[in-house]
C-alpha atoms as a PDB file:
ATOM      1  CA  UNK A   1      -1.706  -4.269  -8.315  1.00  0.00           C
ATOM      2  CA  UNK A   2      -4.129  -4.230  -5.594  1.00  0.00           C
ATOM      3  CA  UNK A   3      -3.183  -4.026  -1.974  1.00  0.00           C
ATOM      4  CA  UNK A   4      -5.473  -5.139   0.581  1.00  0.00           C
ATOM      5  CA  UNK A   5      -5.098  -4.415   3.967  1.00  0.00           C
ATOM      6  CA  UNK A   6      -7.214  -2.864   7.273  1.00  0.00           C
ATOM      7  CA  UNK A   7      -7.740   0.603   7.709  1.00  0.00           C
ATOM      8  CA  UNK A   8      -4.404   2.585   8.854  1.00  0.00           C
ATOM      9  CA  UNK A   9      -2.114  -0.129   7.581  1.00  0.00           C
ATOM     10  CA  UNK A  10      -0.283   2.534   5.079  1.00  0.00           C
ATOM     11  CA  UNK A  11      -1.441   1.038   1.836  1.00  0.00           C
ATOM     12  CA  UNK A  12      -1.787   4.580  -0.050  1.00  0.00           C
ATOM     13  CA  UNK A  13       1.416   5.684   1.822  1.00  0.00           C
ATOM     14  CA  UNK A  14       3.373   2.656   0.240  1.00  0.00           C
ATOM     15  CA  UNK A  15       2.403   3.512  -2.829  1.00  0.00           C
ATOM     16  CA  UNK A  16       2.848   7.176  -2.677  1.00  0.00           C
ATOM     17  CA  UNK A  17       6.027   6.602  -1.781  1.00  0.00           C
ATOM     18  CA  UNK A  18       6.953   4.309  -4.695  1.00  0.00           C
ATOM     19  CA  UNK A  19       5.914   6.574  -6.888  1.00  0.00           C
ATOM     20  CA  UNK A  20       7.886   9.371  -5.517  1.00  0.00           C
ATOM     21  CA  UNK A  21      11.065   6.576  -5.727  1.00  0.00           C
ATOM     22  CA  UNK A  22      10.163   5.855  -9.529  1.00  0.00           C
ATOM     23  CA  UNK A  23       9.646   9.443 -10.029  1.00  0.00           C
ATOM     24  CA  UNK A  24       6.098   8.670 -12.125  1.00  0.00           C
ATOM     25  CA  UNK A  25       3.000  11.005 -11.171  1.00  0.00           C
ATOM     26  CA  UNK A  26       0.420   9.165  -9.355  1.00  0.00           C
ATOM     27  CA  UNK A  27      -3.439  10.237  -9.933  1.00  0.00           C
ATOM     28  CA  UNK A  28      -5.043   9.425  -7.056  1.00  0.00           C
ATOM     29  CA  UNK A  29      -8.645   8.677  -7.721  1.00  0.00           C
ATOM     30  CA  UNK A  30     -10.871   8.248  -4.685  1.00  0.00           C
ATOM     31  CA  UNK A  31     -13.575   5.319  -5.275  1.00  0.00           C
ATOM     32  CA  UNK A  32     -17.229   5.124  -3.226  1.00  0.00           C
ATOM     33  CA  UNK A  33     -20.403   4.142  -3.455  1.00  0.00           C
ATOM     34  CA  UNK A  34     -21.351   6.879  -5.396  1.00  0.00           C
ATOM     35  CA  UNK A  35     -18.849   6.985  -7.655  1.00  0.00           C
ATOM     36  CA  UNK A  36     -19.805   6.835 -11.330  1.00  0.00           C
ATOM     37  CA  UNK A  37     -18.345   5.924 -14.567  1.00  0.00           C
ATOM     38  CA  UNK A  38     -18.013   9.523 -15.920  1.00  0.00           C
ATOM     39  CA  UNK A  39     -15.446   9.835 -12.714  1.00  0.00           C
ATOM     40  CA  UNK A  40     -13.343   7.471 -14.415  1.00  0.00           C
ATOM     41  CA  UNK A  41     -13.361   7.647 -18.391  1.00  0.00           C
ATOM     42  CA  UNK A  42     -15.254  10.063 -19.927  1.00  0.00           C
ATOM     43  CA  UNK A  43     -18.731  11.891 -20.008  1.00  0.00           C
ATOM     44  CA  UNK A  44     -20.273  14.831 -22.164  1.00  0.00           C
ATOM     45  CA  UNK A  45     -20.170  18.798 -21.794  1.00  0.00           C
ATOM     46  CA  UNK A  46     -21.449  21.392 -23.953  1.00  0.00           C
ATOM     47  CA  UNK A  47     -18.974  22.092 -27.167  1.00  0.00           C
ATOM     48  CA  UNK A  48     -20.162  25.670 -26.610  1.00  0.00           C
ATOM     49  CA  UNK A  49     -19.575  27.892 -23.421  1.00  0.00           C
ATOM     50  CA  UNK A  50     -22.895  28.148 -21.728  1.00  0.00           C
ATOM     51  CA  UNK A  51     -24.292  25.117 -23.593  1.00  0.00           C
ATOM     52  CA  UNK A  52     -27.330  23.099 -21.736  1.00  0.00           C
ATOM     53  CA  UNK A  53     -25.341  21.890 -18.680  1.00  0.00           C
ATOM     54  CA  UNK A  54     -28.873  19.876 -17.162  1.00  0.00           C
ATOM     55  CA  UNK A  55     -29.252  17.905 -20.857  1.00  0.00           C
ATOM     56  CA  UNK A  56     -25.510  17.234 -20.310  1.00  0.00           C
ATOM     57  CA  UNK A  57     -25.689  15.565 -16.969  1.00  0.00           C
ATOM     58  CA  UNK A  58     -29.192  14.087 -18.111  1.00  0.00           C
ATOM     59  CA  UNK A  59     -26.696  12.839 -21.419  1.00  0.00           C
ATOM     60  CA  UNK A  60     -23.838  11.227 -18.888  1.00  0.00           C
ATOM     61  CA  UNK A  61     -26.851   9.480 -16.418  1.00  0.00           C
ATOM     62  CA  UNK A  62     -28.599   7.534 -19.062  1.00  0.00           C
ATOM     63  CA  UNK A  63     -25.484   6.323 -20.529  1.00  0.00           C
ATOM     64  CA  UNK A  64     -24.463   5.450 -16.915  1.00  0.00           C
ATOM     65  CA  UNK A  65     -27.485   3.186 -16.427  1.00  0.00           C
ATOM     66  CA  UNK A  66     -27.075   1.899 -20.009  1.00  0.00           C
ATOM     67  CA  UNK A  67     -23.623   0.534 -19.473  1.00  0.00           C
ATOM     68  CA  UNK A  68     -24.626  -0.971 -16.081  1.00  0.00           C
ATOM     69  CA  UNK A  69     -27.417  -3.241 -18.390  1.00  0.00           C
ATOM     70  CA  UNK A  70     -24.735  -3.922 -20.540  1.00  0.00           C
ATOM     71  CA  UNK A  71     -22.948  -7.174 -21.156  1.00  0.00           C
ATOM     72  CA  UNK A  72     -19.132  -7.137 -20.784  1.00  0.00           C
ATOM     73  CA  UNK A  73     -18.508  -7.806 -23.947  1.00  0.00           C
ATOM     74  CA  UNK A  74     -20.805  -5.191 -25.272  1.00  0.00           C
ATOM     75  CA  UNK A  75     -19.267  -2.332 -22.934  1.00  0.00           C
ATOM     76  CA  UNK A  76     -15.937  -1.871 -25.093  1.00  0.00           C
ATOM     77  CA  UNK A  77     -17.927  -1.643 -28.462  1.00  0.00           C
ATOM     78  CA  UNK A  78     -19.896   0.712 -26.903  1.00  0.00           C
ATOM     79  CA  UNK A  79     -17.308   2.887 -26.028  1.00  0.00           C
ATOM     80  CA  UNK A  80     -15.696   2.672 -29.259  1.00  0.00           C
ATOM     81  CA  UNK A  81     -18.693   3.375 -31.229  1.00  0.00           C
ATOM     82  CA  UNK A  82     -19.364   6.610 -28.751  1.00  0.00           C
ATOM     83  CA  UNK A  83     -15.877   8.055 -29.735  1.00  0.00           C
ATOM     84  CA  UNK A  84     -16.006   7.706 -33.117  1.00  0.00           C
ATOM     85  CA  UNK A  85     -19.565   9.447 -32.961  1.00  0.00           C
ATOM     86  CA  UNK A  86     -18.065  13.322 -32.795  1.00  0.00           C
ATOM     87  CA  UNK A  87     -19.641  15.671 -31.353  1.00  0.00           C
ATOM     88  CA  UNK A  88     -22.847  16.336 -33.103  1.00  0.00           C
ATOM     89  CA  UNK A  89     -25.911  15.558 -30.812  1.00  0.00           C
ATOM     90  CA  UNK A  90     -27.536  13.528 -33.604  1.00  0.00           C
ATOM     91  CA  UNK A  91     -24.423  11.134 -34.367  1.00  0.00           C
ATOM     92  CA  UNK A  92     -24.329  10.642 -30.282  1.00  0.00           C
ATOM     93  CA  UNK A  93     -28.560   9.882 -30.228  1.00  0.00           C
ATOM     94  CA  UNK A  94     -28.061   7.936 -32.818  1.00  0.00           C
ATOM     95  CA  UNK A  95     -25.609   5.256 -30.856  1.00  0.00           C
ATOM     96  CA  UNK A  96     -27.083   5.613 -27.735  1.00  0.00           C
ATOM     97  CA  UNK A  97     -30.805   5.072 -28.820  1.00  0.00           C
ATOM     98  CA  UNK A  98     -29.371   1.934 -30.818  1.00  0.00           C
ATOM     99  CA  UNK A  99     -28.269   0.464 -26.990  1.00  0.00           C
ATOM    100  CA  UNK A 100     -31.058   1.824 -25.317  1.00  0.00           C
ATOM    101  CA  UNK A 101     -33.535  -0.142 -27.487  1.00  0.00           C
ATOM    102  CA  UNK A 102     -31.275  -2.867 -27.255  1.00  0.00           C
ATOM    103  CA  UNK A 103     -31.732  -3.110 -23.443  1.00  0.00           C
ATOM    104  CA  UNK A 104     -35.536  -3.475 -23.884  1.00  0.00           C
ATOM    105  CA  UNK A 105     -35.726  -1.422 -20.621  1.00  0.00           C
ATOM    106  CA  UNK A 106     -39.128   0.516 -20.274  1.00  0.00           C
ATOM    107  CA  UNK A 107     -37.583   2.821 -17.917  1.00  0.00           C
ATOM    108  CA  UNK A 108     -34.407   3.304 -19.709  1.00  0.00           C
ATOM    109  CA  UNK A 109     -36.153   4.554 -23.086  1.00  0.00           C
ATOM    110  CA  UNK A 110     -39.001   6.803 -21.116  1.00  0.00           C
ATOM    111  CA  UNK A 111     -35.265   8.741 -19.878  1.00  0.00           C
ATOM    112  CA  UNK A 112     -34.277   8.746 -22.830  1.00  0.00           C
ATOM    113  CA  UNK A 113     -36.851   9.912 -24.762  1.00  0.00           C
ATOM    114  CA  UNK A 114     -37.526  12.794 -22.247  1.00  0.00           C
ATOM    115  CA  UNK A 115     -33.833  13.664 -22.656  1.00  0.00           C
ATOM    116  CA  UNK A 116     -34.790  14.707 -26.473  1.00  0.00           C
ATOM    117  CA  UNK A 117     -37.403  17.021 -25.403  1.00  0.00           C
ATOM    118  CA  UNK A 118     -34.731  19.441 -24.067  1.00  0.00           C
ATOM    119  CA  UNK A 119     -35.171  23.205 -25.635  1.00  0.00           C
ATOM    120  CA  UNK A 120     -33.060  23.534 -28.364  1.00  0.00           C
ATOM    121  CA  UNK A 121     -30.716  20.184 -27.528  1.00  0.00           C
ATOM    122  CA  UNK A 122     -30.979  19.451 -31.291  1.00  0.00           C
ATOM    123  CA  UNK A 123     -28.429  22.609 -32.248  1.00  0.00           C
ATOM    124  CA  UNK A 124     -26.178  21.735 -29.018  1.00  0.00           C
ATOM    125  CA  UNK A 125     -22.778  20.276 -30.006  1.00  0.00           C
ATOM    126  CA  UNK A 126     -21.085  18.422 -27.345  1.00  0.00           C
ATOM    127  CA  UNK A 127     -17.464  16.784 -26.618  1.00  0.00           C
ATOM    128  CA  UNK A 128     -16.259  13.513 -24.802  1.00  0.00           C
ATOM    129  CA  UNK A 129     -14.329  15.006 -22.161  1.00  0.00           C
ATOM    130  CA  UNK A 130     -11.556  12.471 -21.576  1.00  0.00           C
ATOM    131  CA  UNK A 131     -11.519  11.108 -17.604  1.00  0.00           C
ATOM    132  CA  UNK A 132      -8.510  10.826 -15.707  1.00  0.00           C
ATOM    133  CA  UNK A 133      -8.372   6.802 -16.197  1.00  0.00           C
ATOM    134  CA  UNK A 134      -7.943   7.043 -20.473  1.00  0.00           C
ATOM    135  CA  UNK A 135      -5.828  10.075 -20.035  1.00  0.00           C
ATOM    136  CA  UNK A 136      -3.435   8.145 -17.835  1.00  0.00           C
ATOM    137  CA  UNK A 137      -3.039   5.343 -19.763  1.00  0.00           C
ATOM    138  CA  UNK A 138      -2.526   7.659 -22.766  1.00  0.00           C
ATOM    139  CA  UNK A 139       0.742   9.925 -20.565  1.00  0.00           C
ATOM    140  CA  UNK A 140       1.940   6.857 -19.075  1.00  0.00           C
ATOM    141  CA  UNK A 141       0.719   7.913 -15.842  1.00  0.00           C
ATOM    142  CA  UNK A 142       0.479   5.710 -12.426  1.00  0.00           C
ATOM    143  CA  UNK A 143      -3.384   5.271 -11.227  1.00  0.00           C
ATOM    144  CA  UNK A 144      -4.659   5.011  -7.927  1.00  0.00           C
ATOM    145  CA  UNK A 145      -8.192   3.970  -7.510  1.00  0.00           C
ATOM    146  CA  UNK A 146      -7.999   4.485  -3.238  1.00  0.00           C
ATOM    147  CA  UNK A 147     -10.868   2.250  -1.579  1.00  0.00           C
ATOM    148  CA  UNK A 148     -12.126   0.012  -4.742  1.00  0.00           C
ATOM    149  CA  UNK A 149     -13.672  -2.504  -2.412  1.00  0.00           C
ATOM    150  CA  UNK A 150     -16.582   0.364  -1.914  1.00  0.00           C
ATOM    151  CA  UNK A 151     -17.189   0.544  -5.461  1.00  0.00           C
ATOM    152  CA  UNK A 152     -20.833  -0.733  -7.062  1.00  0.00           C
ATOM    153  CA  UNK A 153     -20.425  -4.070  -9.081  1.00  0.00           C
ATOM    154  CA  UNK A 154     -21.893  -2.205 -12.082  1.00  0.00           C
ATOM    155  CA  UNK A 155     -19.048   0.561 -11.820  1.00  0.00           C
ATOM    156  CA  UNK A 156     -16.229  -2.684 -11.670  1.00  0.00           C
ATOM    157  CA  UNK A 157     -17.372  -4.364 -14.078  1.00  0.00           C
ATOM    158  CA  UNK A 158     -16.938  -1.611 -16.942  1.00  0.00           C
ATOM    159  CA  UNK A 159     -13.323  -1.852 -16.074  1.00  0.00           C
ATOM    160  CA  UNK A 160     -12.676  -4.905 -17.075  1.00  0.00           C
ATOM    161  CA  UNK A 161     -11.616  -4.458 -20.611  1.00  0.00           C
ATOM    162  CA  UNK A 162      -9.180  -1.743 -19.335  1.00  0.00           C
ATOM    163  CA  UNK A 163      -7.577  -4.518 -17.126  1.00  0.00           C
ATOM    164  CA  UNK A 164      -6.947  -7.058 -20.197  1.00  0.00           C
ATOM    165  CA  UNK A 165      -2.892  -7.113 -21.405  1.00  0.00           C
ATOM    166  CA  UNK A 166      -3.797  -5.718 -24.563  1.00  0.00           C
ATOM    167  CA  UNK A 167      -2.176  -2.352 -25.127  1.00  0.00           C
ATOM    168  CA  UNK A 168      -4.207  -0.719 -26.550  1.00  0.00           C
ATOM    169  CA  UNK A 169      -8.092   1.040 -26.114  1.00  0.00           C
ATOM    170  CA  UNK A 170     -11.055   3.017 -27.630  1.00  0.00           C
ATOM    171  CA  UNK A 171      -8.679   6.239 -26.595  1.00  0.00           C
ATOM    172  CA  UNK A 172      -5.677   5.046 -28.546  1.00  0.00           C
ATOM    173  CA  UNK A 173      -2.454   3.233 -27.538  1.00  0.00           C
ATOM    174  CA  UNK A 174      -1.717   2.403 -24.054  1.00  0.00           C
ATOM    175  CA  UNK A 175       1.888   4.162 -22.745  1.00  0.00           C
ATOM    176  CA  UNK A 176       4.349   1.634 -21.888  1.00  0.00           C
ATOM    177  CA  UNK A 177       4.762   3.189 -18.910  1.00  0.00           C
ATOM    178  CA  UNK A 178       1.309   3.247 -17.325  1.00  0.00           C
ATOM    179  CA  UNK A 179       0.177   1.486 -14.349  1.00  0.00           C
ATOM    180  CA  UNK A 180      -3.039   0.746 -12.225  1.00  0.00           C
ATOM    181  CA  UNK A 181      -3.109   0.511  -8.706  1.00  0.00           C
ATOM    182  CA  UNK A 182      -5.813  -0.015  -5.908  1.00  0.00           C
ATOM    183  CA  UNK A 183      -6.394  -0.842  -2.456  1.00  0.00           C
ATOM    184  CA  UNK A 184      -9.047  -2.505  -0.780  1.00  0.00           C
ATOM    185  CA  UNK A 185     -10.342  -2.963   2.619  1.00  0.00           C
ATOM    186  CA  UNK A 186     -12.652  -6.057   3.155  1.00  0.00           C
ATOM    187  CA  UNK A 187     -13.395  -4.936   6.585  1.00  0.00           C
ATOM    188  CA  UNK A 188     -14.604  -1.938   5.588  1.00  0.00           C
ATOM    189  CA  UNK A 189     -18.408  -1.090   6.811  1.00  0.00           C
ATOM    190  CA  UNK A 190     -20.013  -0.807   3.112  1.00  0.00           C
ATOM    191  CA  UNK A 191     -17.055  -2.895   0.793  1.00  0.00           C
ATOM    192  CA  UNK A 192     -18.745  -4.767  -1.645  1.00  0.00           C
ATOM    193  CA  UNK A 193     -15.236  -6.970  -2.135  1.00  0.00           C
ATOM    194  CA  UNK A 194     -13.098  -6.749  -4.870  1.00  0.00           C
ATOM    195  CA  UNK A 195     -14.676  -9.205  -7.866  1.00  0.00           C
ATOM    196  CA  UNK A 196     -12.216 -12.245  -8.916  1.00  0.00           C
ATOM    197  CA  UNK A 197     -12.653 -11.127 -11.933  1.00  0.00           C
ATOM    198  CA  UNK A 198     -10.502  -8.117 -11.030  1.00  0.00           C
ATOM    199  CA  UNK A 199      -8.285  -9.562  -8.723  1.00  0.00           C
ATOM    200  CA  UNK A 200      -7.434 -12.713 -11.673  1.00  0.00           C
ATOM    201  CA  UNK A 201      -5.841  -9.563 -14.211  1.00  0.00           C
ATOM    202  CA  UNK A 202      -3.575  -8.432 -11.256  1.00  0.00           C
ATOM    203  CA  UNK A 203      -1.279  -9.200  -8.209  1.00  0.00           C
ATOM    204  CA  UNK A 204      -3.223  -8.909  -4.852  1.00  0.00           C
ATOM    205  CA  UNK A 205      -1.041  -7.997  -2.092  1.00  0.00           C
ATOM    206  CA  UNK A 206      -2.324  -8.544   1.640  1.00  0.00           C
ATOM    207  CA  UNK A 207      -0.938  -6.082   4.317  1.00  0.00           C
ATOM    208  CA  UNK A 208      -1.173  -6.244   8.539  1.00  0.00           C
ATOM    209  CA  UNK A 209      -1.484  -3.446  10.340  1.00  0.00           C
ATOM    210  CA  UNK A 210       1.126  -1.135  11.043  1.00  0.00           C
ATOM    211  CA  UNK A 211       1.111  -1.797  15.267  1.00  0.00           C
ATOM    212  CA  UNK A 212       0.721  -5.857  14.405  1.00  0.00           C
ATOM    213  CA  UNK A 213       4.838  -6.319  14.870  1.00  0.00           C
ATOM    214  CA  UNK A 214       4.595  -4.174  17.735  1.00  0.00           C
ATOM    215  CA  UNK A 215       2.192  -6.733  19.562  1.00  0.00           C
ATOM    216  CA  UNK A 216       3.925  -9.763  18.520  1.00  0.00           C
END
């Protein structure tokens, strides 16, 4: 569901309060230009406590710009593949040098090659943390992505095969009782619209302003 509506027209509100009538927790997840992927599914830490935190966030960027080169219909294999690779650095290289050289990006494979030069990255073990979007769907938890209309095209357009009716994912089986919400404001200095694409897998809602019944 994705409600639409100027700024101050109680779009969140409505749907805080919904969820406080259903009685389902609501993770709100703030959306912006700079959000990234890793804010929404998953990204890499260190397995061990004081593990290379720079090769981690180096890790979680090049993937990032990887999936934005991507083709939708490549995105969801990818993400399969990367969970089933554990948590060994080499099984991880392994999948993500397969894309990267796939993408016959110059740029992309420089990063990436630099990113194997960190000390001692070949004996770090690291974990897919799970983001708040998998884990919801997992719980059966309601999501809130507040303000999608700011997000990049890149970032929209790796949620996709989350949107489809299948019911299930690369993190398992989707909980009967979890549901994705937005809202969007067109007006907005900086929205980038909300792709049909998006809008087709859902119901759009369109809300006035609060004060509009007020000046009629």
């Amino acid at each position: 569901v994705i409600l639409e509506g100027p700024t101050c027209s109680g779009k969140t509100e409505l749907i805080l309060e919904l969820a406080a009538l259903c009685r389902q927790k609501l993770e709100i997840i703030p959306v912006h230009a700079e959000t990234e992927i890793s804010d929404l599914l998953s990204g890499f830490k260190p397995l061990i406590v004081g593990g290379d935190g720079p090769a981690c966030a180096e890790l979680n960027a090049v993937i990032g710009l990887l999936v934005n080169k991507m083709k939708k219909s490549e995105v969801l294999a990818f993400s399969m593949e990367m969970m089933n690779a554990g948590n060994e650095w080499k099984s991880i290289v392994a999948v993500v040098r397969d894309y990267v050289q796939r993408s016959e990006d110059s740029e992309l494979e420089t990063r990436f090659d630099a990113l194997l030069c960190y000390e001692n990255i070949d004996r770090e073990a690291f974990f897919l943390a799970e983001g708040r979007l998998p884990k919801a769907m997992r719980q059966g938890h309601w999501v809130l992505l507040e303000g999608l209309s700011l997000a990049q095209p890149s970032l929209l357009s790796f949620l996709y095969p989350y949107l489809d009716s299948r019911r299930d994912f690369a993190g398992g089986a989707v909980h009967p009782g979890f549901r994705l919400l937005a809202t969007s404001n067109a007006a907005r200095q900086g929205s980038n619209g909300v792709p049909h694409a998006i809008v087709n897998r859902g119901l759009r809602m369109c809300l006035p302003p609060v004060d509009e019944a007020c000046r009629l």
